[in-house]
N, C-alpha and C. Protein backbone atom coordinates (compact mmCIF):
# COMPACT_ATOMS: atom_id res chain seq x y z
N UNK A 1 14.83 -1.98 -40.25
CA UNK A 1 15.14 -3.27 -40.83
C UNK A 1 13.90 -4.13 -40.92
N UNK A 2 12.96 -4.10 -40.21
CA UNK A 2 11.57 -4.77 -40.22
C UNK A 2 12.10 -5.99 -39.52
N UNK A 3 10.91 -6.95 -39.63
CA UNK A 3 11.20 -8.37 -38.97
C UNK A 3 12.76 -8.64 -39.17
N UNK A 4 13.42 -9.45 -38.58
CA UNK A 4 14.50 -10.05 -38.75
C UNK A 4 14.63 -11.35 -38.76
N UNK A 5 15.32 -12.11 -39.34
CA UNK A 5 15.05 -13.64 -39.70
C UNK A 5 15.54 -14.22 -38.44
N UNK A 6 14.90 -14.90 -37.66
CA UNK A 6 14.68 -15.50 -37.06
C UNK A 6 16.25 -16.79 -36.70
N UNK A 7 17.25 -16.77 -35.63
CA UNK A 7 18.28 -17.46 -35.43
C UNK A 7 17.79 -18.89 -34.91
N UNK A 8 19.01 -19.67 -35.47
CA UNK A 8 18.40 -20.80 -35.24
C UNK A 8 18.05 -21.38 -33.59
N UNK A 9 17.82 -22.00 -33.02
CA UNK A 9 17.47 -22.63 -31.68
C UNK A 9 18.18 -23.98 -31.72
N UNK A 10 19.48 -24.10 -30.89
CA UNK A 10 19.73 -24.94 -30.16
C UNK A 10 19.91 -26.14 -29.47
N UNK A 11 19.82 -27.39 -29.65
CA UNK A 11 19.17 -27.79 -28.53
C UNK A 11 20.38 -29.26 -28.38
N UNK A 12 21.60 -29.17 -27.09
CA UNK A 12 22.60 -30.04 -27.20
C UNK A 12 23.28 -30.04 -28.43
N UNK A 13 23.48 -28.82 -29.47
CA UNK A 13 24.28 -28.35 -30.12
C UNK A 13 23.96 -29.19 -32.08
N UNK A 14 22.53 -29.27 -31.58
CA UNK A 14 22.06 -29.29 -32.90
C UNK A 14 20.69 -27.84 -33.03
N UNK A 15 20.89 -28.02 -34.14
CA UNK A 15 19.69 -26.97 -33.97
C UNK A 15 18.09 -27.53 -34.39
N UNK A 16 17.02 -27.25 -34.18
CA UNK A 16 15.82 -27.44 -33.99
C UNK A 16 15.58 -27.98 -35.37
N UNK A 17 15.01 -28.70 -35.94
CA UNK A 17 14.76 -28.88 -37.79
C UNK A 17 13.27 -27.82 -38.41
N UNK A 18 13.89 -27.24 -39.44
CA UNK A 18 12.65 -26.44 -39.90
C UNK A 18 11.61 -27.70 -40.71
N UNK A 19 10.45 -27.57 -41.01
CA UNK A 19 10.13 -28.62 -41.08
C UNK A 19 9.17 -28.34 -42.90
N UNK A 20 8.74 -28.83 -43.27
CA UNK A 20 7.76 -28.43 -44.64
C UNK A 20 7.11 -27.11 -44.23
N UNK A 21 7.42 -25.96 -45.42
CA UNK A 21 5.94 -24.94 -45.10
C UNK A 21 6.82 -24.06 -44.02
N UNK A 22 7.56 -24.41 -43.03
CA UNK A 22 8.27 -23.49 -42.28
C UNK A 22 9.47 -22.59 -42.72
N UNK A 23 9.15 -21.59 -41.62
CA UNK A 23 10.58 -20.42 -42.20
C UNK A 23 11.86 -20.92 -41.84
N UNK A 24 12.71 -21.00 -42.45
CA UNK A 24 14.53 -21.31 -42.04
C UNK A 24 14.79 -20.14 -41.47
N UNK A 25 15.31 -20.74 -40.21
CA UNK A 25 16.33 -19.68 -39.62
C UNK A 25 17.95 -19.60 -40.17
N UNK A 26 18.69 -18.70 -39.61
CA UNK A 26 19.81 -18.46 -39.68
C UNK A 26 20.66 -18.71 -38.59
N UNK A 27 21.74 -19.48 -38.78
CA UNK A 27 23.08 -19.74 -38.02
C UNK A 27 24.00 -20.45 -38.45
N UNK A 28 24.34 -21.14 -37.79
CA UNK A 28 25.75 -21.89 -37.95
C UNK A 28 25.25 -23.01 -38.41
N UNK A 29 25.69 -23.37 -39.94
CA UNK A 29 25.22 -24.62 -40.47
C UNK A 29 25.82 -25.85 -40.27
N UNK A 30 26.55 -26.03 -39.59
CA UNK A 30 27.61 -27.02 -39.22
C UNK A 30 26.92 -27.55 -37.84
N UNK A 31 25.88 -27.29 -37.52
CA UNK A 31 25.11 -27.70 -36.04
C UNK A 31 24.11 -28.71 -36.34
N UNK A 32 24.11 -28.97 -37.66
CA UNK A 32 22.88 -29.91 -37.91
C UNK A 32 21.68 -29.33 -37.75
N UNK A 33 20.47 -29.52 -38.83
CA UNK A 33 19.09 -28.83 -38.58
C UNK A 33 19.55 -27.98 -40.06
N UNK A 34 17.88 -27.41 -40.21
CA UNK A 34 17.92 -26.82 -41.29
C UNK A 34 18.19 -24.96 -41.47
N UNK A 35 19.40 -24.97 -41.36
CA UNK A 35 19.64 -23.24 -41.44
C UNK A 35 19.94 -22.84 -43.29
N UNK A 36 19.28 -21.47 -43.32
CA UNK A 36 19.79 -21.07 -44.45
C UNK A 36 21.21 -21.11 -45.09
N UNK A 37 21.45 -21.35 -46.60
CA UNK A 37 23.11 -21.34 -46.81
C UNK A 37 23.00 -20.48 -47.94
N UNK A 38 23.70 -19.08 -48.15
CA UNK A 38 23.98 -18.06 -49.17
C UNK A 38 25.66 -18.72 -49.91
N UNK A 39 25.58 -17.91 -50.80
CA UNK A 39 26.77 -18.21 -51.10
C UNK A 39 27.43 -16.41 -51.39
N UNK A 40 28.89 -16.69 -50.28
CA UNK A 40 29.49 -15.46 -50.11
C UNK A 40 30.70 -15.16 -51.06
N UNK A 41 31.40 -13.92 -51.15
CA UNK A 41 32.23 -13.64 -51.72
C UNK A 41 33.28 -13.21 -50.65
N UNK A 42 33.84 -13.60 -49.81
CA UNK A 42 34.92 -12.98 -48.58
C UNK A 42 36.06 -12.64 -49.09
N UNK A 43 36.78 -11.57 -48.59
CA UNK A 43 37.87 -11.38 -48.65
C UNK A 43 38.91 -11.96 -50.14
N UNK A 44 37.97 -11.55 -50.83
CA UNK A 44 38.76 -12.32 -52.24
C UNK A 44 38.94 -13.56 -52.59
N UNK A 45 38.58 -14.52 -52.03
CA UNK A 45 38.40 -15.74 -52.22
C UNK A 45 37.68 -15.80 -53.50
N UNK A 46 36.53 -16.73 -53.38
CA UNK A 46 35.75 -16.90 -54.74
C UNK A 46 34.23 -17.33 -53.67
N UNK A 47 33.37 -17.38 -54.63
CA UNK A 47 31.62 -17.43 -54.03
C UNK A 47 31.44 -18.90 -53.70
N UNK A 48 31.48 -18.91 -52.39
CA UNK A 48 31.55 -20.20 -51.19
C UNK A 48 30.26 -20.55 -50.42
N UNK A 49 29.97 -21.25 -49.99
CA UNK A 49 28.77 -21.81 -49.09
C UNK A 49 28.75 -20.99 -47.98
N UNK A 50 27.84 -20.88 -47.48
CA UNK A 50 28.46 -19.81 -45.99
C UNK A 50 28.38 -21.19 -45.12
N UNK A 51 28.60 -20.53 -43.61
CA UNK A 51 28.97 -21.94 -42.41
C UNK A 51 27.97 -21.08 -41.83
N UNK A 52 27.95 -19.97 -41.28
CA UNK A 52 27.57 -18.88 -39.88
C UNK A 52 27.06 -18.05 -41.19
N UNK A 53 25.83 -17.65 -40.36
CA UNK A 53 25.25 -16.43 -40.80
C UNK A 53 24.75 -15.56 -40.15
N UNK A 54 24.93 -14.43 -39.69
CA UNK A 54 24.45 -13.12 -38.88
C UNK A 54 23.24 -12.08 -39.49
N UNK A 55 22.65 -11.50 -39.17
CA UNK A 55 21.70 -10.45 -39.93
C UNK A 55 22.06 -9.47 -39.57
N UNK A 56 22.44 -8.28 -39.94
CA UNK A 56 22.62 -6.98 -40.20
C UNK A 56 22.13 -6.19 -40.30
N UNK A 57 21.13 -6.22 -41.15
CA UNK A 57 20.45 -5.02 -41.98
C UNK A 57 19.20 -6.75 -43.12
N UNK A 58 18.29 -5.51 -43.96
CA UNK A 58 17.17 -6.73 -44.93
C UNK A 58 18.34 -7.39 -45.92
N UNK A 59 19.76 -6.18 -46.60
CA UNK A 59 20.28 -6.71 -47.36
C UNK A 59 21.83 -6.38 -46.83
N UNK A 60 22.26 -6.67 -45.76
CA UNK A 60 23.44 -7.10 -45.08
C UNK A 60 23.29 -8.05 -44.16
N UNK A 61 24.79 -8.89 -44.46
CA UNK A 61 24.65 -10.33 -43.76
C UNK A 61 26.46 -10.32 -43.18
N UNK A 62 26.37 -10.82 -42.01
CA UNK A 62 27.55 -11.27 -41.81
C UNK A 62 27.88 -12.54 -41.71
N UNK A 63 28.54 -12.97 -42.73
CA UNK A 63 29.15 -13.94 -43.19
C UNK A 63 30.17 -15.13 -43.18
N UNK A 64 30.35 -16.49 -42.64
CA UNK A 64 31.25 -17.05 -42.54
C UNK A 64 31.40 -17.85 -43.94
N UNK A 65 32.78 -17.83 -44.77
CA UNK A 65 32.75 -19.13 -45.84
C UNK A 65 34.18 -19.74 -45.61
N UNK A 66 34.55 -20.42 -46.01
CA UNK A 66 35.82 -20.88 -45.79
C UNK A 66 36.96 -19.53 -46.17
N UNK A 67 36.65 -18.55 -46.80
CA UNK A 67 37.67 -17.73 -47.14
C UNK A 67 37.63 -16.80 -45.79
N UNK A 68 36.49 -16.45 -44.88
CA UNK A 68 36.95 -16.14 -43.89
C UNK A 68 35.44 -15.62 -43.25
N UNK A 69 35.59 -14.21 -42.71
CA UNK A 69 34.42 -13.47 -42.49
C UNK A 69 34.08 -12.14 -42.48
N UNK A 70 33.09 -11.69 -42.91
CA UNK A 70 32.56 -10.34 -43.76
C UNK A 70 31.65 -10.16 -43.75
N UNK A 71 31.36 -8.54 -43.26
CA UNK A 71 29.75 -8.14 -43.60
C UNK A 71 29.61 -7.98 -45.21
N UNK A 72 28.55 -8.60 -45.99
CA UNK A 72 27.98 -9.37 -47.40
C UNK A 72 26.70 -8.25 -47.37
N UNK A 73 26.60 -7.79 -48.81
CA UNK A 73 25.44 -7.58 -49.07
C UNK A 73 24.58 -8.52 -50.33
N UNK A 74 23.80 -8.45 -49.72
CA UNK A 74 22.71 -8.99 -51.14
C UNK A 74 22.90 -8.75 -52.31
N UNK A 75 23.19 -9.50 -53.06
CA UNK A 75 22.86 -9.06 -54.67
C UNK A 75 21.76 -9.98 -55.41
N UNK A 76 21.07 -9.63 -56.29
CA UNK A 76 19.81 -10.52 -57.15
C UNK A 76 20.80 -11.04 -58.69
N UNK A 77 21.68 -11.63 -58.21
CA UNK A 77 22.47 -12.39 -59.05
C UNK A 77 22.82 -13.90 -59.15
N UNK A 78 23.06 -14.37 -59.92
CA UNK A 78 23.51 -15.86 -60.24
C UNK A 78 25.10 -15.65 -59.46
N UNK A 79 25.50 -17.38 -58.56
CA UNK A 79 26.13 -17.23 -57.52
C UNK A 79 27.81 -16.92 -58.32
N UNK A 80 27.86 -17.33 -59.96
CA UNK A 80 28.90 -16.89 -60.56
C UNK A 80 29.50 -15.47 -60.82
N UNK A 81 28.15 -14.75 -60.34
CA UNK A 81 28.47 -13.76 -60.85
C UNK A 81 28.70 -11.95 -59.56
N UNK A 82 28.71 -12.90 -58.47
CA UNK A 82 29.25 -11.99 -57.37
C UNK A 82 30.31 -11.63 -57.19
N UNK A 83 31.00 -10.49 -56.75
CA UNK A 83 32.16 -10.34 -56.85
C UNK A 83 32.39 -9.77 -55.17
N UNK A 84 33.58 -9.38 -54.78
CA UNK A 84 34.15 -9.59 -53.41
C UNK A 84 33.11 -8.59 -52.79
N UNK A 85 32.53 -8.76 -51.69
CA UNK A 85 32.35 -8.16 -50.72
C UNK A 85 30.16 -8.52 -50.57
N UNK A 86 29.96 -9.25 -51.56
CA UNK A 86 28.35 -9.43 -51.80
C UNK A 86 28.17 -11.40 -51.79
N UNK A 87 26.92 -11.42 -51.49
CA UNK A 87 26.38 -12.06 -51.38
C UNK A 87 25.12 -12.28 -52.15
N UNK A 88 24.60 -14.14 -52.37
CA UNK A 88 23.66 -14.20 -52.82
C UNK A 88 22.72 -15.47 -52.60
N UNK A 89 21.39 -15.48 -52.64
CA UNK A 89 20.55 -16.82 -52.10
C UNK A 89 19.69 -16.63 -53.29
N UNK A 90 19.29 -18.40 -53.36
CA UNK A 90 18.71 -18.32 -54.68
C UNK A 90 17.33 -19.24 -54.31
N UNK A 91 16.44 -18.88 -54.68
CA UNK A 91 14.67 -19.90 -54.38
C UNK A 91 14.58 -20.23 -55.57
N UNK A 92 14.26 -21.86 -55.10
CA UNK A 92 13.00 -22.51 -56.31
C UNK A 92 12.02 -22.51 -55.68
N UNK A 93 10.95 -22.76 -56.81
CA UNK A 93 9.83 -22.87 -56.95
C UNK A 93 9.06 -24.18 -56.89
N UNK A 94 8.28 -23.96 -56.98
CA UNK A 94 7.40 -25.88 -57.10
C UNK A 94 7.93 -26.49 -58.45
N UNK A 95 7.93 -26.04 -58.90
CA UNK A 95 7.92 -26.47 -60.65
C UNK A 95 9.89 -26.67 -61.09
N UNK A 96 10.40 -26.31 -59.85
CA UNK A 96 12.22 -25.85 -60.46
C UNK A 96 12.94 -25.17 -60.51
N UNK A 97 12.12 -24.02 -60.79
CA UNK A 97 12.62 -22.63 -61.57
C UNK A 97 13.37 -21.83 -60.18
N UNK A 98 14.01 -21.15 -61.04
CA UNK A 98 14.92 -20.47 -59.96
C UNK A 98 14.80 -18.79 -60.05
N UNK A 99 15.13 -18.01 -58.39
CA UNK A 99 15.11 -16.79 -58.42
C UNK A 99 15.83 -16.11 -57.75
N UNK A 100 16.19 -15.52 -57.87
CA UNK A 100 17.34 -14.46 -57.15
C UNK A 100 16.81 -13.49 -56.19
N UNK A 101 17.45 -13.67 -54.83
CA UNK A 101 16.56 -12.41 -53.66
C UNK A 101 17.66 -11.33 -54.12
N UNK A 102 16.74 -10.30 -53.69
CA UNK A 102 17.37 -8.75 -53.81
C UNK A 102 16.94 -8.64 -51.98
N UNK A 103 16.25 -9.20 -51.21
CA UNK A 103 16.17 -8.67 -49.92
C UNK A 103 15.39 -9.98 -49.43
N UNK A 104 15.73 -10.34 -47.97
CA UNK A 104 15.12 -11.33 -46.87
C UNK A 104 14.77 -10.87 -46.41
N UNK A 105 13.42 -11.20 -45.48
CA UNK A 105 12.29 -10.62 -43.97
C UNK A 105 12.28 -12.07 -43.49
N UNK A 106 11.65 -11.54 -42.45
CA UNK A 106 11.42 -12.57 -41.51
C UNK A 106 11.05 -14.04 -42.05
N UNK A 107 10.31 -13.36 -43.00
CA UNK A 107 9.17 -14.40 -43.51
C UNK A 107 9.03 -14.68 -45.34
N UNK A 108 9.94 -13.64 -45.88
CA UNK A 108 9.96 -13.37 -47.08
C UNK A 108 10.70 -13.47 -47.88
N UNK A 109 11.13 -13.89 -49.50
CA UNK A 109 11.97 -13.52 -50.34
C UNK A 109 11.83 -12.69 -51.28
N UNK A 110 12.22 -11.61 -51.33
CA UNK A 110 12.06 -10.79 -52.32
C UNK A 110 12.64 -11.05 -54.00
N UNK A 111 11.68 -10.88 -54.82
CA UNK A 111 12.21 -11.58 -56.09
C UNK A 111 13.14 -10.37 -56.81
N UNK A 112 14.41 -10.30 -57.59
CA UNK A 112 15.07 -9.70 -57.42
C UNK A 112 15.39 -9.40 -58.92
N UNK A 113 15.47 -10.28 -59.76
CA UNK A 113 15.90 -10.81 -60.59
C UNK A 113 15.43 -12.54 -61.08
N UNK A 114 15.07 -13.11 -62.06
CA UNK A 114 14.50 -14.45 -62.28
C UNK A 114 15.64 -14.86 -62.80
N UNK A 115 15.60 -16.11 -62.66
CA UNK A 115 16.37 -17.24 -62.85
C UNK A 115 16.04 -18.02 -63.93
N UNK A 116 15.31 -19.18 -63.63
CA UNK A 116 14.64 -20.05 -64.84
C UNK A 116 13.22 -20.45 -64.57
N UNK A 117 12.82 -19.43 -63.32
CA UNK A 117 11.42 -19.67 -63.34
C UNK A 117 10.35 -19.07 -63.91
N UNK A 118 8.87 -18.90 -63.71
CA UNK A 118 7.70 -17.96 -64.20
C UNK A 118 6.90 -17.96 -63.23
N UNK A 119 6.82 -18.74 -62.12
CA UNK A 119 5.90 -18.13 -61.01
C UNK A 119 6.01 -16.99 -60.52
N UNK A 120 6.64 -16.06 -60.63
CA UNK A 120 6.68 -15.06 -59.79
C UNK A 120 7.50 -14.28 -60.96
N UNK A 121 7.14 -12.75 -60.55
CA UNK A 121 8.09 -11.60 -61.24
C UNK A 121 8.47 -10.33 -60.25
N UNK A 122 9.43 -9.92 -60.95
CA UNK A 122 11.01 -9.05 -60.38
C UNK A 122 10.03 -7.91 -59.43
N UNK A 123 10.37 -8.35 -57.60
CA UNK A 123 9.69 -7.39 -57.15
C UNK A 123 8.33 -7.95 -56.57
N UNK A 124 8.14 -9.50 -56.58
CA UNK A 124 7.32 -9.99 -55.78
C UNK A 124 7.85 -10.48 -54.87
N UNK A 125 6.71 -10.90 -53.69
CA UNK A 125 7.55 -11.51 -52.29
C UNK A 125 6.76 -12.66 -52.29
N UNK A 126 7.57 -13.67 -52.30
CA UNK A 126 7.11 -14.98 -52.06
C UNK A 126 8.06 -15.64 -50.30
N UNK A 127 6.79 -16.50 -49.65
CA UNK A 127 7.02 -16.88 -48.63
C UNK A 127 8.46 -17.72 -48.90
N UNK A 128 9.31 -17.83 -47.52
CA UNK A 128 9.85 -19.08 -47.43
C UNK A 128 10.14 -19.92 -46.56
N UNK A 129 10.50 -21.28 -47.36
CA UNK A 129 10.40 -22.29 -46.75
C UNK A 129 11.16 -23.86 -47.09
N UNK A 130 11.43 -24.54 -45.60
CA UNK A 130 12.40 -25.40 -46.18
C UNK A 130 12.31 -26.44 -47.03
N UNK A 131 11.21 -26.32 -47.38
CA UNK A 131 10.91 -27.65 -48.57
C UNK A 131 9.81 -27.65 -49.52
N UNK A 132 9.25 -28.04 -50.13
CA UNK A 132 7.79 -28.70 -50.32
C UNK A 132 6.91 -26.57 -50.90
N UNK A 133 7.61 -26.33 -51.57
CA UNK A 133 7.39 -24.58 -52.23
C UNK A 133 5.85 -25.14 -52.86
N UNK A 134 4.85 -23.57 -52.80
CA UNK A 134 3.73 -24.10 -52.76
C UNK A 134 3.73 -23.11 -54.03
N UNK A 135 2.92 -23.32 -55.56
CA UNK A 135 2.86 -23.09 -56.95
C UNK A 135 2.38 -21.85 -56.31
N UNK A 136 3.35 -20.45 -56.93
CA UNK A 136 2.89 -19.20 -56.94
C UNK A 136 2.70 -18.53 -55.33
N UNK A 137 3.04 -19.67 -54.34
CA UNK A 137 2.95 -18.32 -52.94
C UNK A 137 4.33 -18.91 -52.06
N UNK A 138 5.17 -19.77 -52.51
CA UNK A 138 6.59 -19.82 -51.42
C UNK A 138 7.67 -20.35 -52.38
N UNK A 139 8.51 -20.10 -52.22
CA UNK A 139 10.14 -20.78 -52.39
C UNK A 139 10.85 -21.44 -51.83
N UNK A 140 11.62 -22.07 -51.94
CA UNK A 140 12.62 -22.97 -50.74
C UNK A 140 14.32 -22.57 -51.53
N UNK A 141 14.60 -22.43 -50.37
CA UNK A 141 15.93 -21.99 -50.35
C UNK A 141 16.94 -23.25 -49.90
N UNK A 142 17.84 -23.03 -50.50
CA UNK A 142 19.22 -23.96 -49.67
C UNK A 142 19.22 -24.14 -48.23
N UNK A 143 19.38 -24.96 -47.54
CA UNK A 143 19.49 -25.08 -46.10
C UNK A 143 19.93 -26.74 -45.86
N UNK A 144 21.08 -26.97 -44.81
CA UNK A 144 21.56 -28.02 -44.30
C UNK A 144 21.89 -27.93 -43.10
């Protein structure tokens, strides 16, 4: 599986804040602090925010959305277009543009599929991070 993304930390039941330039961890987004948010497909529901997020595998995630909970795989798709049992996270860029991961690392988004951006193409790894994406070397992802 290589690095694994990093869970969030704690502290009196908020979690730590990722800050500019830093990697988002993963957990329970309902703790306050900046954790990653995918959007899942559970149990037949429809493609939801996640709450809880687990790591699995680079492209399995276990999943909380309001429809319930499920091990999710990655897809490099737009969040309309997942269907039950997958998952998907999407990076901008400095400029806007958007991209679709096909796989997460510790430290990485794998570009999967493009969105509406041009910094990057299908099969590059750009850093990530919770804010402030630097032209051509990071992305920022959803996180609350």
């Amino acid at each position: 599986m290589g690095r694994p993304i990093k869970s969030a930390e704690t502290v009196g039941g908020t979690s730590k804040l990722a800050s500019v330039n830093t990697v988002l961890p993963i957990g329970a987004s309902g703790l306050g602090g900046n954790q990653m948010i995918m959007k899942g497909f559970v149990d037949g529901a429809s493609a939801q925010d996640t709450t809880v997020i687990i790591q699995k595998g680079t492209k399995r995630f276990r999943c909380t959305t309001a429809g319930g909970t499920e091990t999710l795989t990655l897809v490099p798709v737009v969040h309309g277009s997942i269907a039950s049992g997958q998952c998907q996270i999407t990076g901008t860029d400095s400029a806007g543009g958007t991209y679709f991961a096909s796989k997460l690392t510790g430290r990485h988004f794998v570009v999967g599929a493009l969105g509406t951006g041009s910094q990057f193409a299908v099969g590059d790894k750009a850093l990530i991070v919770a804010s402030g994406p630097a032209d051509g070397v990071s992305l920022s992802i959803p996180n609350g």
